[in-house]
Protein backbone atom coordinates (compact mmCIF):
# COMPACT_ATOMS: atom_id res chain seq x y z
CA UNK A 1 0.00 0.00 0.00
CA UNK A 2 1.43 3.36 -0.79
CA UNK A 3 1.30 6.80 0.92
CA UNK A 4 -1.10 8.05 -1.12
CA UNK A 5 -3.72 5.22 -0.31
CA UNK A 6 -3.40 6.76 3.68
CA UNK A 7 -3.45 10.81 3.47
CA UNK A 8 -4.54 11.20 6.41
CA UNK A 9 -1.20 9.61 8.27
CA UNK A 10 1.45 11.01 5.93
CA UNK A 11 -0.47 14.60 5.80
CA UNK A 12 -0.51 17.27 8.54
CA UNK A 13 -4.71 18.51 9.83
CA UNK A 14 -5.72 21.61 7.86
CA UNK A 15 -8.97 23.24 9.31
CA UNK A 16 -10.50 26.10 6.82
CA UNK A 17 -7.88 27.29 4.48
CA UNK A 18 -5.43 24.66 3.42
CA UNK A 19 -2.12 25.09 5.22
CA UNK A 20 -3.86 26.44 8.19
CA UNK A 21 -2.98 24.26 11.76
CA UNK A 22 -5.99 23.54 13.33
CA UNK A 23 -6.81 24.64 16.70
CA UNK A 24 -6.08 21.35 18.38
CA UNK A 25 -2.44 22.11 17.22
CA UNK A 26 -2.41 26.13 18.25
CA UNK A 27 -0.45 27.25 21.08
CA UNK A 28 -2.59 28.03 24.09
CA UNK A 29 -1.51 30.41 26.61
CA UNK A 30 -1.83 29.36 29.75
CA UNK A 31 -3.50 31.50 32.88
CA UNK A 32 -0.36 32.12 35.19
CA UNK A 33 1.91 33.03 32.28
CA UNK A 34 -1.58 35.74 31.60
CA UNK A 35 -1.43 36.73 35.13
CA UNK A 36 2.05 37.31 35.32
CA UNK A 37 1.84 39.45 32.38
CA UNK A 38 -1.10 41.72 34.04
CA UNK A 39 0.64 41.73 37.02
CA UNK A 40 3.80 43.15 34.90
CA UNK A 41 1.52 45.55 33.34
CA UNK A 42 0.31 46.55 36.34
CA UNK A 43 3.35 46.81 38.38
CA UNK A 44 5.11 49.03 35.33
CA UNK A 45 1.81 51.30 35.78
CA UNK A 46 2.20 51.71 39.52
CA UNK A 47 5.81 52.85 39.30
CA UNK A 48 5.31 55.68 36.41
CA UNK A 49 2.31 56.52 38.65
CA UNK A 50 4.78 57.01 41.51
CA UNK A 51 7.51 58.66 39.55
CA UNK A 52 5.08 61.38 37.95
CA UNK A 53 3.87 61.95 41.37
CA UNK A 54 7.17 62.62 43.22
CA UNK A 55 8.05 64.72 39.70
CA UNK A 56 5.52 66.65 40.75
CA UNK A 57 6.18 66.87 44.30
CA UNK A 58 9.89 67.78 43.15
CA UNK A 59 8.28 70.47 41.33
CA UNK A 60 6.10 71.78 43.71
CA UNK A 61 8.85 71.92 46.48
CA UNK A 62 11.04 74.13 43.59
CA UNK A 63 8.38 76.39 42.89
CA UNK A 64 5.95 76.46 45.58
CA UNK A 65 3.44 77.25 42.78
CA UNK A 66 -0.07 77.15 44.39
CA UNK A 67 -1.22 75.60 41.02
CA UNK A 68 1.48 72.70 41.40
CA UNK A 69 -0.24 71.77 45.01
CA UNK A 70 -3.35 72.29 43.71
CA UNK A 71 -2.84 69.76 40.97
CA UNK A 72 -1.73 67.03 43.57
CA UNK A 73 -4.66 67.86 45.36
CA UNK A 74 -6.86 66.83 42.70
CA UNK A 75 -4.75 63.73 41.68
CA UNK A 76 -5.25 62.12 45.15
CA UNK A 77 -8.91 63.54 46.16
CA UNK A 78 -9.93 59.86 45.28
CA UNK A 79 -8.37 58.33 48.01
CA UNK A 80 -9.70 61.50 50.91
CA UNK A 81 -13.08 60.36 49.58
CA UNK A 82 -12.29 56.79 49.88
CA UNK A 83 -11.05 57.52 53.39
CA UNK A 84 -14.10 59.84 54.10
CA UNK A 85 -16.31 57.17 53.42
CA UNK A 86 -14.59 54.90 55.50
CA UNK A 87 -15.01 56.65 58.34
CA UNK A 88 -18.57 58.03 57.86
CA UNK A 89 -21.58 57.54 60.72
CA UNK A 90 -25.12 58.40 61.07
CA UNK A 91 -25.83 61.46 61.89
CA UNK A 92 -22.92 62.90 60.67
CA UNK A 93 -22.56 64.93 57.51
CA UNK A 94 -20.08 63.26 54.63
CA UNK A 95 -19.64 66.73 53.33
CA UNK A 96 -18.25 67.59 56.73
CA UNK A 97 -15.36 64.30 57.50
CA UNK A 98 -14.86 65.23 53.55
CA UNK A 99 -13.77 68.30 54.05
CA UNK A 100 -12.01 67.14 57.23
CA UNK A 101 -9.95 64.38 55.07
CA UNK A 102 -9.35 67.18 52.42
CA UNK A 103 -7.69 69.44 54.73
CA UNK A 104 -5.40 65.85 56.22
CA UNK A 105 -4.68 65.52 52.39
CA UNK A 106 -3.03 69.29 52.19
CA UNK A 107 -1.37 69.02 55.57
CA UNK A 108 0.31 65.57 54.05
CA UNK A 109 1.13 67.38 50.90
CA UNK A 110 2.76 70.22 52.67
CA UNK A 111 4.65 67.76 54.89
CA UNK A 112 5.72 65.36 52.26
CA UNK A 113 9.64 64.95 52.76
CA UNK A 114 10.79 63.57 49.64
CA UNK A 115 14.03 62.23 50.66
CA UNK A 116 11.70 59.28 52.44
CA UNK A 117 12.20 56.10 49.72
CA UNK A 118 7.81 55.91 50.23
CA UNK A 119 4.99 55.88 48.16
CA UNK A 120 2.81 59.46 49.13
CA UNK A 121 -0.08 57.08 49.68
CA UNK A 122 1.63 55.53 52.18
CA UNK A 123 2.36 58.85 53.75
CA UNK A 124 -1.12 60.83 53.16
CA UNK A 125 -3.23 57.82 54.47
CA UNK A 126 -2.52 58.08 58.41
CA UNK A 127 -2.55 61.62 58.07
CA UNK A 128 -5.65 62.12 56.70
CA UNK A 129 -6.87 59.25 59.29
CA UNK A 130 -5.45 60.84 62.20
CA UNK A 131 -6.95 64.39 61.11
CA UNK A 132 -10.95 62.44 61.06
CA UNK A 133 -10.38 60.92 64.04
CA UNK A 134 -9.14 64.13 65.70
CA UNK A 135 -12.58 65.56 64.24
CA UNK A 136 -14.16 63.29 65.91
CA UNK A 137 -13.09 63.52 69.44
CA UNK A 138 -12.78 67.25 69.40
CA UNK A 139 -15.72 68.54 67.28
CA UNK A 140 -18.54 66.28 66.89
CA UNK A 141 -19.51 66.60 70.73
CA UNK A 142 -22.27 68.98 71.98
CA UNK A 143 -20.73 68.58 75.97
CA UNK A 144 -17.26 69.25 77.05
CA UNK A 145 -16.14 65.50 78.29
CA UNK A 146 -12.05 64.49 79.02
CA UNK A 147 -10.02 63.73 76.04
CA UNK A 148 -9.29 60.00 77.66
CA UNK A 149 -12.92 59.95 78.10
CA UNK A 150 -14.03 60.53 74.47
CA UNK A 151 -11.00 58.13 73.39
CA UNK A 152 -12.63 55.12 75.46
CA UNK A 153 -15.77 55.94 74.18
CA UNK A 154 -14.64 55.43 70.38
CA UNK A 155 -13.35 52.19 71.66
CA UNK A 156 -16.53 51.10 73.38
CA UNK A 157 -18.48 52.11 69.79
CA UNK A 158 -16.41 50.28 67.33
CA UNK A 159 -16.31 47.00 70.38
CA UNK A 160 -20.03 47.07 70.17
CA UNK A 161 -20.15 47.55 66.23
CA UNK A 162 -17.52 44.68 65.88
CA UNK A 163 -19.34 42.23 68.27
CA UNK A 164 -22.84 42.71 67.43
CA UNK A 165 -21.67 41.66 63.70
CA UNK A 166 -19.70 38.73 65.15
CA UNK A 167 -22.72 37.63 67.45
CA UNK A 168 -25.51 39.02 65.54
CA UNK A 169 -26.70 40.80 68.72
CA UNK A 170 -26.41 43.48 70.65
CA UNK A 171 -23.72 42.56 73.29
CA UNK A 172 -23.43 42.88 77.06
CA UNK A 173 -20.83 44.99 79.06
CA UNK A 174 -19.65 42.13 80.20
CA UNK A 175 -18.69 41.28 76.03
CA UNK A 176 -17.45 45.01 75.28
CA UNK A 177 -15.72 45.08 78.65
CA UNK A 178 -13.38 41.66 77.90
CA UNK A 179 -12.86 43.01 73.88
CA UNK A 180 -11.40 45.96 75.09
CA UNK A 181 -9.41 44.78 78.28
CA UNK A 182 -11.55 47.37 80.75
CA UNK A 183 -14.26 46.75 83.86
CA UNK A 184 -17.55 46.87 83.51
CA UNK A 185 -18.10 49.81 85.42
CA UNK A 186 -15.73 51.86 82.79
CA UNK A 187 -17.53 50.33 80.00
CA UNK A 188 -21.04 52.04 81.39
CA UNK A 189 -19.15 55.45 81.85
CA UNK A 190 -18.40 55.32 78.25
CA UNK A 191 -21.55 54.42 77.51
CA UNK A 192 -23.03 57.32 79.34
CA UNK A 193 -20.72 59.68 77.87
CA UNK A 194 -21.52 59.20 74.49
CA UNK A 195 -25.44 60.64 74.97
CA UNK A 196 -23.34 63.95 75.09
CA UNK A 197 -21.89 63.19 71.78
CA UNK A 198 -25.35 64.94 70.04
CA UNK A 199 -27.51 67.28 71.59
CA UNK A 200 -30.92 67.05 71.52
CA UNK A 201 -34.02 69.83 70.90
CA UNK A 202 -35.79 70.30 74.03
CA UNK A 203 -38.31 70.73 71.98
CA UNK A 204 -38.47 67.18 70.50
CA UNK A 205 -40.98 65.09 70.86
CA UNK A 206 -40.83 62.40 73.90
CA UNK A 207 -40.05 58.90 72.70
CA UNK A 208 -43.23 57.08 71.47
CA UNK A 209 -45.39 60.01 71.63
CA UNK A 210 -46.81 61.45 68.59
CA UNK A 211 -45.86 65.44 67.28
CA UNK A 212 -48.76 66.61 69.32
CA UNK A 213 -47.47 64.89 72.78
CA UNK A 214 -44.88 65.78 75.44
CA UNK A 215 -41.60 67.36 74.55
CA UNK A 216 -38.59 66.55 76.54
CA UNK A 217 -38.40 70.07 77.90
CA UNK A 218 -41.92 68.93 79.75
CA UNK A 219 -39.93 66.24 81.59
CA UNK A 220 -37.35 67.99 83.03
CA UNK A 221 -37.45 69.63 86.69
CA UNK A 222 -37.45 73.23 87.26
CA UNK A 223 -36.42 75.42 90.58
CA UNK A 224 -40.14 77.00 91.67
CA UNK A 225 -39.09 79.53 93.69
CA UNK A 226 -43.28 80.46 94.54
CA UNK A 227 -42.69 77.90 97.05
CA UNK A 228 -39.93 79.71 99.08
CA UNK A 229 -42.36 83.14 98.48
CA UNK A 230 -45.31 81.26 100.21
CA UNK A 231 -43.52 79.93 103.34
CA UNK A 232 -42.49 83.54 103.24
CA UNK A 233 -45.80 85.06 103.58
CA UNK A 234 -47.25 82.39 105.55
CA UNK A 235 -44.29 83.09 108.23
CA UNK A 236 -45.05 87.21 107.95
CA UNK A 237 -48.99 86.89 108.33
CA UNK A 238 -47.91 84.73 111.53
CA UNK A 239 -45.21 87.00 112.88
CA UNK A 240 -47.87 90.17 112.11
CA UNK A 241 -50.28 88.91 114.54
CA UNK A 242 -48.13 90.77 117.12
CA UNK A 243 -48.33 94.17 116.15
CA UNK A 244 -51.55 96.26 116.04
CA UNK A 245 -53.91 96.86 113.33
CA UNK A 246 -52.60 100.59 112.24
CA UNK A 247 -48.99 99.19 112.49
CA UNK A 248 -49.64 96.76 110.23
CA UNK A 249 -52.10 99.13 108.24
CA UNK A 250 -49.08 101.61 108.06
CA UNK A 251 -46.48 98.55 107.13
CA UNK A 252 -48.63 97.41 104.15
CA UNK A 253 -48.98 100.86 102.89
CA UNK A 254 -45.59 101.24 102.96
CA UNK A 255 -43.98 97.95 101.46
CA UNK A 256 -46.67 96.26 99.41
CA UNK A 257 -47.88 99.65 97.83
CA UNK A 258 -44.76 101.17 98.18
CA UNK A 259 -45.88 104.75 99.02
CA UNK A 260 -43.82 107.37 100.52
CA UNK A 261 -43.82 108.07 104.39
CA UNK A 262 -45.43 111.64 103.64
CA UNK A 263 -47.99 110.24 101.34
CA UNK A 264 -48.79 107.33 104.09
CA UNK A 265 -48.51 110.44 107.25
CA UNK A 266 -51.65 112.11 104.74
CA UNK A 267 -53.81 108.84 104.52
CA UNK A 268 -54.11 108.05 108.01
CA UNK A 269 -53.76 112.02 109.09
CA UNK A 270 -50.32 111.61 111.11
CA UNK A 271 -47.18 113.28 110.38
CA UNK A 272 -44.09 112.06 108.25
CA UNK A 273 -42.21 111.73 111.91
CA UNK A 274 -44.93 109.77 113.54
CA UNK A 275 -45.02 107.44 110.69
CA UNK A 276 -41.24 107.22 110.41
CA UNK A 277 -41.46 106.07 113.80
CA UNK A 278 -44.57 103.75 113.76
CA UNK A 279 -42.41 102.06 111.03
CA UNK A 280 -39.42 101.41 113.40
CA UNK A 281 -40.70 100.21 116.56
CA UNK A 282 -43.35 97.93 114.38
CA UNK A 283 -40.41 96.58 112.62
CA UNK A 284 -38.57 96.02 116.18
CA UNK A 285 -41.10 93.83 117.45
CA UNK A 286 -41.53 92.06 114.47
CA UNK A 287 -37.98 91.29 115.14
CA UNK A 288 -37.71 90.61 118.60
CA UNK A 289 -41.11 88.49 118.19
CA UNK A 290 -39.38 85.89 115.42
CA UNK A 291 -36.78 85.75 117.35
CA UNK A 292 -38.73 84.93 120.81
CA UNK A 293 -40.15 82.13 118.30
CA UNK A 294 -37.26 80.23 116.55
CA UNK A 295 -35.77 80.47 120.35
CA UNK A 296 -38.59 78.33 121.77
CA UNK A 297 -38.52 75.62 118.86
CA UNK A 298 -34.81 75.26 119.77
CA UNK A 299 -33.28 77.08 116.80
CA UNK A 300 -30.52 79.43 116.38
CA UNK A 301 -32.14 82.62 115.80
CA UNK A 302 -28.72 84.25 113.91
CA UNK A 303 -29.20 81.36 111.19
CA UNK A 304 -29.84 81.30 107.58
């Protein structure tokens, strides 16, 4: 039998077009030699990234152009947003920690020593970290409270944010107080502390009650000082039971209508002297009488 009886042994596999290998026979790449060449790519990318930014930091320390700073401001506002976000809580404003992580990202550009073999990244991110949290423990809170105070009391809120997704529950102080290595009773004081973190309207409504109910400025205790004014009165209309009836005419004349001794000597037909003096010896016994008083209920008459 001769070769041309068997073409398919002595002949190499076209596919399409004569000539053509088919793709049994192609060369396939295979998937680390592709990831080694993205991570080449990527890697190549990264350093020119790095070596146009400390060109421009060269620059900018040369110059001290505004425009230069203002241009690596822009080229890593990415990463203050990123960090922003990172940080961001209910209640508070993003606007606000992003303006807070934009003025950590100039501080790290100003301070940016380039004779440090690092990445600015590397640099900016504490920074700009540092300058939130500092935010945070100086400016959120409505009430003065320590600085060590306000520190645990971060701690205690991420402990509690940490556990309750580890234990999908709310966990005790006994929990928060063994993650963060304190007693219980520091763990409360925390706890209590961070109610002064936001203020509230006095003017809110109570919990559970509807906009027409209670506020919380209903619920809270004020000094009624018509209480002090009635033991007051109560303890003159006693101690004026000792004098006679035109003394105490002539004293209520004087103090609870306030009129002059001349205009008080014309009502009852006496002269300024005789009133003068009705208004001294009244106000003697008066005296001498409370004092008689708080002397026979065994008091010291000279107290307050």
């Amino acid at each position: 039998m001769t070769a041309l009886d068997h073409p398919a042994r002595d002949r190499p596999r076209t596919s399409g077009a004569a000539g053509v290998p088919s793709s049994d026979d192609s060369p396939r790449p295979r998937a680390a030699d592709a990831a080694a060449t993205t991570q080449r790519g990527l890697s190549r990318t990264r350093n020119g990234r790095v070596e146009q930014d400390r060109a421009l930091f060269a620059r900018y320390r040369d110059k001290r152009d505004p425009v230069d700073r203002d241009v690596l401001v822009e080229r890593f506002l990415p990463l203050a947003r990123r960090l922003a976000h990172r940080y961001e809580r209910p209640g508070e404003p993003f606007d606000d920690l992003f303006q807070v992580a934009c003025l950590g990202l100039v501080n790290a550009i100003d301070r940016f020593d380039l004779s440090r073999d690092v990445a600015f990244s590397s640099y900016a991110v504490p920074t700009i970290v540092g300058e939130i949290k500092r935010y945070f423990r100086d400016r959120t809170w409505s009430v003065r409270v320590p600085r060590d105070l306000k520190e645990l009391t971060l701690r205690v809120d991420r402990a509690v944010t940490e556990l309750a997704l580890d234990l999908h529950r709310q966990p005790t102080v006994a929990e928060v107080a063994a993650k963060i290595g304190k007693e219980e009773e520091v763990v409360l004081e925390a706890l209590q502390a961070s109610d002064a973190w936001k203020a509230t309207s006095l003017q809110a409504p109570r919990a559970g009650d509807d906009d027409h109910g209670d506020t919380l400025g209903d619920s809270i205790g004020t000094e009624e000082r018509g209480f002090a004014a009635a033991e007051d009165r109560a303890t003159v209309e006693r101690l004026m039971r000792s004098i006679t009836p035109r003394e105490r005419e002539v004293l209520r004349l004087r103090f609870e209508h306030d009129l002059t001794q001349a205009e008080i000597g014309k009502l009852i037909g006496v002269s300024q002297m005789q009133v003068s003096r009705i208004i001294r010896q009244s106000i003697g016994r008066l005296r001498r009488y409370a004092s008689a008083r708080e002397a026979a209920q065994g008091r010291d008459p000279d107290a307050p």
